[in-house]
PDB file of N, CA and C in Angstrom:
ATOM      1  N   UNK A   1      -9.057   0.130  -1.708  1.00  0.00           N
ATOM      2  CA  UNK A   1      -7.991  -0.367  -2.533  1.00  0.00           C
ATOM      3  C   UNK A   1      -6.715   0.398  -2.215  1.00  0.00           C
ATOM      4  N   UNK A   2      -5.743  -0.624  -2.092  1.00  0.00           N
ATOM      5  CA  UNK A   2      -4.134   0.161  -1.506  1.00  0.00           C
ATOM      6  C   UNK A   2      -3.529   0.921  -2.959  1.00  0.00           C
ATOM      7  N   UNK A   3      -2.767   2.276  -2.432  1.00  0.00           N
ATOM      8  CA  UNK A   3      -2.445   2.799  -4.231  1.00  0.00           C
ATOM      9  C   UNK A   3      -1.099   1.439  -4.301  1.00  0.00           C
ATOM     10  N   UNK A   4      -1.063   2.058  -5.884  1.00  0.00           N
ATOM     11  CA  UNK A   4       0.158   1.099  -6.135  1.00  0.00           C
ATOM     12  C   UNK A   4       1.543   1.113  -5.440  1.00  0.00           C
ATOM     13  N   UNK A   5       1.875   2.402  -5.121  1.00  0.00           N
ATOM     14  CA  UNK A   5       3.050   2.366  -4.488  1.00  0.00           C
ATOM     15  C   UNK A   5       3.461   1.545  -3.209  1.00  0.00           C
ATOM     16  N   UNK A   6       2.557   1.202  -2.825  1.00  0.00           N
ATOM     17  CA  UNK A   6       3.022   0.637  -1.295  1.00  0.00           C
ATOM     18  C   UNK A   6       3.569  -1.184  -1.294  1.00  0.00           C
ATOM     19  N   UNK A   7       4.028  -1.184  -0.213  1.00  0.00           N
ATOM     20  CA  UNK A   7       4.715  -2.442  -0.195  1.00  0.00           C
ATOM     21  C   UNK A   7       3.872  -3.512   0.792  1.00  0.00           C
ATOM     22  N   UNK A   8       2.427  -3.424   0.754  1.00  0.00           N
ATOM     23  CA  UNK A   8       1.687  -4.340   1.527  1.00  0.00           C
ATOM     24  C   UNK A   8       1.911  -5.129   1.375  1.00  0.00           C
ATOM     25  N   UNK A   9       2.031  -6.082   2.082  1.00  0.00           N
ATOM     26  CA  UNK A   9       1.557  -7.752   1.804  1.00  0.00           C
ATOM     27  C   UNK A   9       0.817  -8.394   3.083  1.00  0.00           C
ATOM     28  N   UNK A  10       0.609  -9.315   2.868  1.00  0.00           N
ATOM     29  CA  UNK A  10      -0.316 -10.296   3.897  1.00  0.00           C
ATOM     30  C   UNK A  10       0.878 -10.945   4.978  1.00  0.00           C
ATOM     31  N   UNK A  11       0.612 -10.988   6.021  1.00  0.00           N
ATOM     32  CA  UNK A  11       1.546 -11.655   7.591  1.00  0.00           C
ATOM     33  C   UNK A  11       1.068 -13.049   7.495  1.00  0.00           C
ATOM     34  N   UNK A  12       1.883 -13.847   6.510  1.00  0.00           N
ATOM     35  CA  UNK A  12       1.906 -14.939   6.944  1.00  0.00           C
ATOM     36  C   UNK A  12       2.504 -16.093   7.982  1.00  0.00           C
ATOM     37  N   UNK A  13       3.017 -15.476   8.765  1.00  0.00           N
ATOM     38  CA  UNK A  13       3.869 -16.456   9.875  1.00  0.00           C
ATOM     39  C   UNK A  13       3.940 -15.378  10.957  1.00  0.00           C
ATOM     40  N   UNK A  14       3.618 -16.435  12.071  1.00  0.00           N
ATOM     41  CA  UNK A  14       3.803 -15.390  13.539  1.00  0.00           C
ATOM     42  C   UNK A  14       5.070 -14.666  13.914  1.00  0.00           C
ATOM     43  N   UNK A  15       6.583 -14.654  13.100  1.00  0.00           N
ATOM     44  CA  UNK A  15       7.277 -13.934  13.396  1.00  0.00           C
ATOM     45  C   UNK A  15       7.187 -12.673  12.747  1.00  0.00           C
ATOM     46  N   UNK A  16       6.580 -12.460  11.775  1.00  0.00           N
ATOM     47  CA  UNK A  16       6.452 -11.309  11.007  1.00  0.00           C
ATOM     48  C   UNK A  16       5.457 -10.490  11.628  1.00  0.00           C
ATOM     49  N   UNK A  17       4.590 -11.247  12.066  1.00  0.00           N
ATOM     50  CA  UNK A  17       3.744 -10.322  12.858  1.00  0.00           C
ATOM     51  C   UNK A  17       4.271  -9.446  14.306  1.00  0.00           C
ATOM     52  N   UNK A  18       4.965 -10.840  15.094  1.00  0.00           N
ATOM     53  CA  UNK A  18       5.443 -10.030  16.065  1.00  0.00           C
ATOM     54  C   UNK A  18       6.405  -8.875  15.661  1.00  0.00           C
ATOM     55  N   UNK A  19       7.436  -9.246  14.345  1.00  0.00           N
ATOM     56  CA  UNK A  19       8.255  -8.270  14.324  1.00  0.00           C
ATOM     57  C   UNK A  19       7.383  -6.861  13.993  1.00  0.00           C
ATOM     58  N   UNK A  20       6.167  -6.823  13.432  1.00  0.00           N
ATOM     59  CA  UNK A  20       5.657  -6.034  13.079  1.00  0.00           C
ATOM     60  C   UNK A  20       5.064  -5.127  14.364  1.00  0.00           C
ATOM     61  N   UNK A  21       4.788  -5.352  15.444  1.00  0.00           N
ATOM     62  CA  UNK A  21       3.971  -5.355  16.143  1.00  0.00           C
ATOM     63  C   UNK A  21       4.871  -4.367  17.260  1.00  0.00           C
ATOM     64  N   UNK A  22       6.309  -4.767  16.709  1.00  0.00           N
ATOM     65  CA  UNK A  22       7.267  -3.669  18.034  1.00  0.00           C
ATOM     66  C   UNK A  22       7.095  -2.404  17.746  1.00  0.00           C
ATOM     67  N   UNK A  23       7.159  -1.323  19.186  1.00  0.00           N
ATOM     68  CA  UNK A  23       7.199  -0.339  19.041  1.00  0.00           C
ATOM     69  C   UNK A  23       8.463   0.403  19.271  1.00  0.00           C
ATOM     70  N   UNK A  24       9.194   0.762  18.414  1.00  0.00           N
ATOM     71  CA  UNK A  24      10.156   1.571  19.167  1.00  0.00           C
ATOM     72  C   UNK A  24      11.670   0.388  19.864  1.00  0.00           C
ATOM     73  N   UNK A  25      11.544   1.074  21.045  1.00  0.00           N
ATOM     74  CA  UNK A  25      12.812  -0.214  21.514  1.00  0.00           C
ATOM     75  C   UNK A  25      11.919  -1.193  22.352  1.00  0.00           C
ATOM     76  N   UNK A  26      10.489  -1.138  22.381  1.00  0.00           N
ATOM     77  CA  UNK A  26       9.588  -2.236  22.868  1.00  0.00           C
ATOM     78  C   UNK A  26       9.448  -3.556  22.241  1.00  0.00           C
ATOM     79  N   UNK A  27       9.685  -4.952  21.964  1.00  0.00           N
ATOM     80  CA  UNK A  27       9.739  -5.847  21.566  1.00  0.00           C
ATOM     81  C   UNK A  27       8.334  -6.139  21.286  1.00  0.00           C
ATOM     82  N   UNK A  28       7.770  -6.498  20.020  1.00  0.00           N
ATOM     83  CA  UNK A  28       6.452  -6.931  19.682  1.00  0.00           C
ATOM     84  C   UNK A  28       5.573  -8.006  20.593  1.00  0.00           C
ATOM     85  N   UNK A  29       6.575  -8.895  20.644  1.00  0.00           N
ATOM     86  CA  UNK A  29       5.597 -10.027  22.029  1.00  0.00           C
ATOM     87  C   UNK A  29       5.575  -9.320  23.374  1.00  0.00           C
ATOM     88  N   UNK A  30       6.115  -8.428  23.514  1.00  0.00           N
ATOM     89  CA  UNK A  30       5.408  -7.426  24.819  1.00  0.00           C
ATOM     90  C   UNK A  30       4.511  -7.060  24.525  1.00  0.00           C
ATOM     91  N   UNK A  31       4.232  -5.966  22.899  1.00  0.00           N
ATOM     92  CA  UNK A  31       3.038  -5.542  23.169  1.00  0.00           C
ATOM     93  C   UNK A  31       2.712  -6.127  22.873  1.00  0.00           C
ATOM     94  N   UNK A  32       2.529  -7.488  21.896  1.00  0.00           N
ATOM     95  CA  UNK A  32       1.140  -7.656  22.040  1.00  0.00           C
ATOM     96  C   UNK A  32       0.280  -8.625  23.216  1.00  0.00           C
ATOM     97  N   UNK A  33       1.504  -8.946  24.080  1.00  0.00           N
ATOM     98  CA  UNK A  33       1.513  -9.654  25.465  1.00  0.00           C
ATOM     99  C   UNK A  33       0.541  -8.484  26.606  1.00  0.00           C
ATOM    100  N   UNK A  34       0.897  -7.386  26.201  1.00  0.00           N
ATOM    101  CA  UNK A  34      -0.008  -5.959  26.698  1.00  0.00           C
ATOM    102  C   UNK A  34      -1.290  -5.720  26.273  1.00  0.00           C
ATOM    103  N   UNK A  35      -1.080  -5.539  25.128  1.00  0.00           N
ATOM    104  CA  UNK A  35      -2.352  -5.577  23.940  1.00  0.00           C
ATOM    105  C   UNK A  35      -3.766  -6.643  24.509  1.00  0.00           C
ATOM    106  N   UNK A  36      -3.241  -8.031  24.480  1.00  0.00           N
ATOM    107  CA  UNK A  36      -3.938  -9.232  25.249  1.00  0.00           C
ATOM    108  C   UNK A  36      -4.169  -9.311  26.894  1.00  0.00           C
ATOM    109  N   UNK A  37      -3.282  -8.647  27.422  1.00  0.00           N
ATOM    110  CA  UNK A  37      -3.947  -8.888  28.838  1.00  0.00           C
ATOM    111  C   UNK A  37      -4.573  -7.226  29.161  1.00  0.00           C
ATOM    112  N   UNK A  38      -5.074  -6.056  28.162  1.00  0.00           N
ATOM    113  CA  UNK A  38      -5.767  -5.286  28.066  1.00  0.00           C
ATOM    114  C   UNK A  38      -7.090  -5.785  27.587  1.00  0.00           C
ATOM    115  N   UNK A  39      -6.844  -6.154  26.557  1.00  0.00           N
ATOM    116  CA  UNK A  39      -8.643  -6.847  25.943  1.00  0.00           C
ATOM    117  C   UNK A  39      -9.286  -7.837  27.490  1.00  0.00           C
ATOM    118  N   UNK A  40      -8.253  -8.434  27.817  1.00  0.00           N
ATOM    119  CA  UNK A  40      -8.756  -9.745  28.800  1.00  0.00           C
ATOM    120  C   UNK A  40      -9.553  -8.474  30.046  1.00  0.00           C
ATOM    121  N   UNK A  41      -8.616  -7.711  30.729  1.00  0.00           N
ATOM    122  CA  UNK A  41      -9.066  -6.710  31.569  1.00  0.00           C
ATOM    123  C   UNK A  41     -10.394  -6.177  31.088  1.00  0.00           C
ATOM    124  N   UNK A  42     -10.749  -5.519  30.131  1.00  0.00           N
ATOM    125  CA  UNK A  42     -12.159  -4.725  29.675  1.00  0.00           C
ATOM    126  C   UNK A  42     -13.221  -6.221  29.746  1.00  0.00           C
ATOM    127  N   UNK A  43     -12.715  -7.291  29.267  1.00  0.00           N
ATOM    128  CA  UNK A  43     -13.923  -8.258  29.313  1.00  0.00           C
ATOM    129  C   UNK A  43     -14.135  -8.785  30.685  1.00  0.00           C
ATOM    130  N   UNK A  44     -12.761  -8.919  31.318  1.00  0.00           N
ATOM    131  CA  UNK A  44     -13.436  -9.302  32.899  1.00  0.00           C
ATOM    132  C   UNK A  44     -14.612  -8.553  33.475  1.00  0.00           C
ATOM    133  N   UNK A  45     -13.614  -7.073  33.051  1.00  0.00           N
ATOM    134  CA  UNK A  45     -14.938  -5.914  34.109  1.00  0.00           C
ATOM    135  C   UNK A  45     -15.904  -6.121  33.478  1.00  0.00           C
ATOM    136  N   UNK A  46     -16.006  -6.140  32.163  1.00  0.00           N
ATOM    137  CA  UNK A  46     -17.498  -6.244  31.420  1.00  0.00           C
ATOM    138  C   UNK A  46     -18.879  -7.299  32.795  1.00  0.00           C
ATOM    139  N   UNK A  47     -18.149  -8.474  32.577  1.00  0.00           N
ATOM    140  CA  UNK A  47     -19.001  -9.277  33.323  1.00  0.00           C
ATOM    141  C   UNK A  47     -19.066  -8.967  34.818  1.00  0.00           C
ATOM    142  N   UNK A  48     -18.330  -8.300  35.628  1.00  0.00           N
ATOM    143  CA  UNK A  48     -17.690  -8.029  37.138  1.00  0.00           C
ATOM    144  C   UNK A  48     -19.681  -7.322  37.030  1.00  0.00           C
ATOM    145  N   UNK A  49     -20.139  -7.804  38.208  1.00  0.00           N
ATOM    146  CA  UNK A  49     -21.598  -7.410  38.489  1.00  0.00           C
ATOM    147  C   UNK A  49     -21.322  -6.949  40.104  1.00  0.00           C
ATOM    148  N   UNK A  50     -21.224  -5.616  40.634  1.00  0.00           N
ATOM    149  CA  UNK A  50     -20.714  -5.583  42.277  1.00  0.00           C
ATOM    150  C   UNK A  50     -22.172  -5.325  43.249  1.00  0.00           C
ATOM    151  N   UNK A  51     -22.122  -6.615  44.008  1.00  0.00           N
ATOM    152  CA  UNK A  51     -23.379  -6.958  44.503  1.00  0.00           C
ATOM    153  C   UNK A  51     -24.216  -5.318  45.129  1.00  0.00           C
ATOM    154  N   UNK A  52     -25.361  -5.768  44.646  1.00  0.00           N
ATOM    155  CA  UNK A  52     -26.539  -4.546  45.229  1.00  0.00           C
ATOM    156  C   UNK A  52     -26.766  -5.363  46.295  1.00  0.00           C
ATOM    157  N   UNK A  53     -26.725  -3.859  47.545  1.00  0.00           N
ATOM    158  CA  UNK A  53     -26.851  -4.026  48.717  1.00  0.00           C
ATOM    159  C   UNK A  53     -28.621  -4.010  49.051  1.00  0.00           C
ATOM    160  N   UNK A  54     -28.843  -3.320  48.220  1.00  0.00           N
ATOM    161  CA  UNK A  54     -30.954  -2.487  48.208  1.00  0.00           C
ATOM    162  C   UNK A  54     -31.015  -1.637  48.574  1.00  0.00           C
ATOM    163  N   UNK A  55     -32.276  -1.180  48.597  1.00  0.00           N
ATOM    164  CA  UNK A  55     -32.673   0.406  49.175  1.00  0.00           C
ATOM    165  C   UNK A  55     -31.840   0.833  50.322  1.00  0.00           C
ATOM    166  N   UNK A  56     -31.661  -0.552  51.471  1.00  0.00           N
ATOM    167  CA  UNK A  56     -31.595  -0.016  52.438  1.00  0.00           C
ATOM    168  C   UNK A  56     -29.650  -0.021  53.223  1.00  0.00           C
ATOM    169  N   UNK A  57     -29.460   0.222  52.031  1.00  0.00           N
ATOM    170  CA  UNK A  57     -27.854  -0.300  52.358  1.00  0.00           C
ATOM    171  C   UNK A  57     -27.031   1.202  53.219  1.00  0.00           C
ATOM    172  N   UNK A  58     -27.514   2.168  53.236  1.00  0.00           N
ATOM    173  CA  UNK A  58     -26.650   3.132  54.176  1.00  0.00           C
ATOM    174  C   UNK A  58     -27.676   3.469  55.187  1.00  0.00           C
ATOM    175  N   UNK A  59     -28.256   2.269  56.069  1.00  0.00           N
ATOM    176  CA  UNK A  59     -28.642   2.588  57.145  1.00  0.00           C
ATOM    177  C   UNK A  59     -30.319   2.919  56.948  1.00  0.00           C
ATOM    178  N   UNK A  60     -30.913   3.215  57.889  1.00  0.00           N
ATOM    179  CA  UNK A  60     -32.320   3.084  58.245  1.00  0.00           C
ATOM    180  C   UNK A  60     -32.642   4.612  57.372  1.00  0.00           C
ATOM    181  N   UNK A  61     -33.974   3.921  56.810  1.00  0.00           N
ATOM    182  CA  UNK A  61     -35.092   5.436  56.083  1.00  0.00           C
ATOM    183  C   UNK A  61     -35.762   5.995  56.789  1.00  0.00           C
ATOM    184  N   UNK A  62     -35.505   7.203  57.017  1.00  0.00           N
ATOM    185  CA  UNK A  62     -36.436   8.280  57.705  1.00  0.00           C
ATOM    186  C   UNK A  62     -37.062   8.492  56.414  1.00  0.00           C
ATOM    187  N   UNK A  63     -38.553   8.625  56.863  1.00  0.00           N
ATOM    188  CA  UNK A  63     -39.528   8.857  56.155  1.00  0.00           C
ATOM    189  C   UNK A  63     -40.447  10.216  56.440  1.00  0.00           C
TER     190      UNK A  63
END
Protein backbone atom coordinates (compact mmCIF):
# COMPACT_ATOMS: atom_id res chain seq x y z
CA UNK A 1 0.00 0.00 0.00
CA UNK A 2 1.40 3.56 -1.25
CA UNK A 3 1.63 6.06 2.06
CA UNK A 4 -0.68 8.85 1.65
CA UNK A 5 1.60 11.41 0.68
CA UNK A 6 2.49 10.50 -2.72
CA UNK A 7 1.12 11.60 -5.95
CA UNK A 8 0.64 8.09 -7.75
CA UNK A 9 -1.68 7.58 -10.21
CA UNK A 10 -2.28 5.04 -12.97
CA UNK A 11 -0.62 5.89 -16.90
CA UNK A 12 -3.44 6.07 -18.75
CA UNK A 13 -2.40 7.17 -22.28
CA UNK A 14 0.85 6.39 -24.12
CA UNK A 15 2.11 9.93 -23.83
CA UNK A 16 2.35 9.92 -20.19
CA UNK A 17 4.10 6.97 -20.21
CA UNK A 18 6.62 7.93 -22.65
CA UNK A 19 6.97 11.22 -20.89
CA UNK A 20 7.54 9.19 -17.91
CA UNK A 21 9.97 6.93 -19.22
CA UNK A 22 12.76 9.87 -20.16
CA UNK A 23 15.87 9.90 -18.61
CA UNK A 24 17.60 12.92 -18.09
CA UNK A 25 18.11 14.80 -21.55
CA UNK A 26 17.27 11.17 -23.12
CA UNK A 27 13.76 11.26 -24.68
CA UNK A 28 11.42 8.39 -23.33
CA UNK A 29 10.67 6.74 -26.87
CA UNK A 30 14.44 6.18 -27.03
CA UNK A 31 14.51 4.44 -24.06
CA UNK A 32 12.04 2.64 -24.26
CA UNK A 33 12.92 2.05 -28.09
CA UNK A 34 16.33 0.65 -26.12
CA UNK A 35 14.55 -0.97 -23.39
CA UNK A 36 12.63 -3.15 -26.41
CA UNK A 37 15.31 -3.93 -28.69
CA UNK A 38 17.27 -5.18 -25.31
CA UNK A 39 14.45 -7.64 -24.21
CA UNK A 40 14.25 -8.67 -28.14
CA UNK A 41 18.32 -9.30 -27.97
CA UNK A 42 18.23 -11.68 -24.59
CA UNK A 43 15.26 -13.65 -26.32
CA UNK A 44 16.96 -14.08 -29.65
CA UNK A 45 20.13 -15.49 -27.87
CA UNK A 46 17.86 -17.40 -25.62
CA UNK A 47 16.80 -19.57 -28.65
CA UNK A 48 20.40 -19.04 -30.79
CA UNK A 49 21.44 -23.07 -30.43
CA UNK A 50 25.41 -22.89 -32.06
CA UNK A 51 25.69 -26.10 -33.94
CA UNK A 52 27.68 -29.10 -32.09
CA UNK A 53 30.39 -30.13 -34.12
CA UNK A 54 30.83 -33.85 -31.79
CA UNK A 55 33.46 -35.45 -30.12
CA UNK A 56 35.45 -35.18 -32.94
CA UNK A 57 35.50 -31.56 -33.93
CA UNK A 58 39.34 -30.47 -33.17
CA UNK A 59 40.78 -33.12 -35.17
CA UNK A 60 41.58 -36.89 -34.76
CA UNK A 61 41.61 -38.86 -31.02
CA UNK A 62 44.68 -40.25 -29.94
CA UNK A 63 43.79 -42.85 -27.75
Amino acid sequence: MLPDDTNAQVVSKWSDLIHNAALGPVAGWIVLTLVGVLYAAVFFASLYNEPDDGEFAFGKAHV
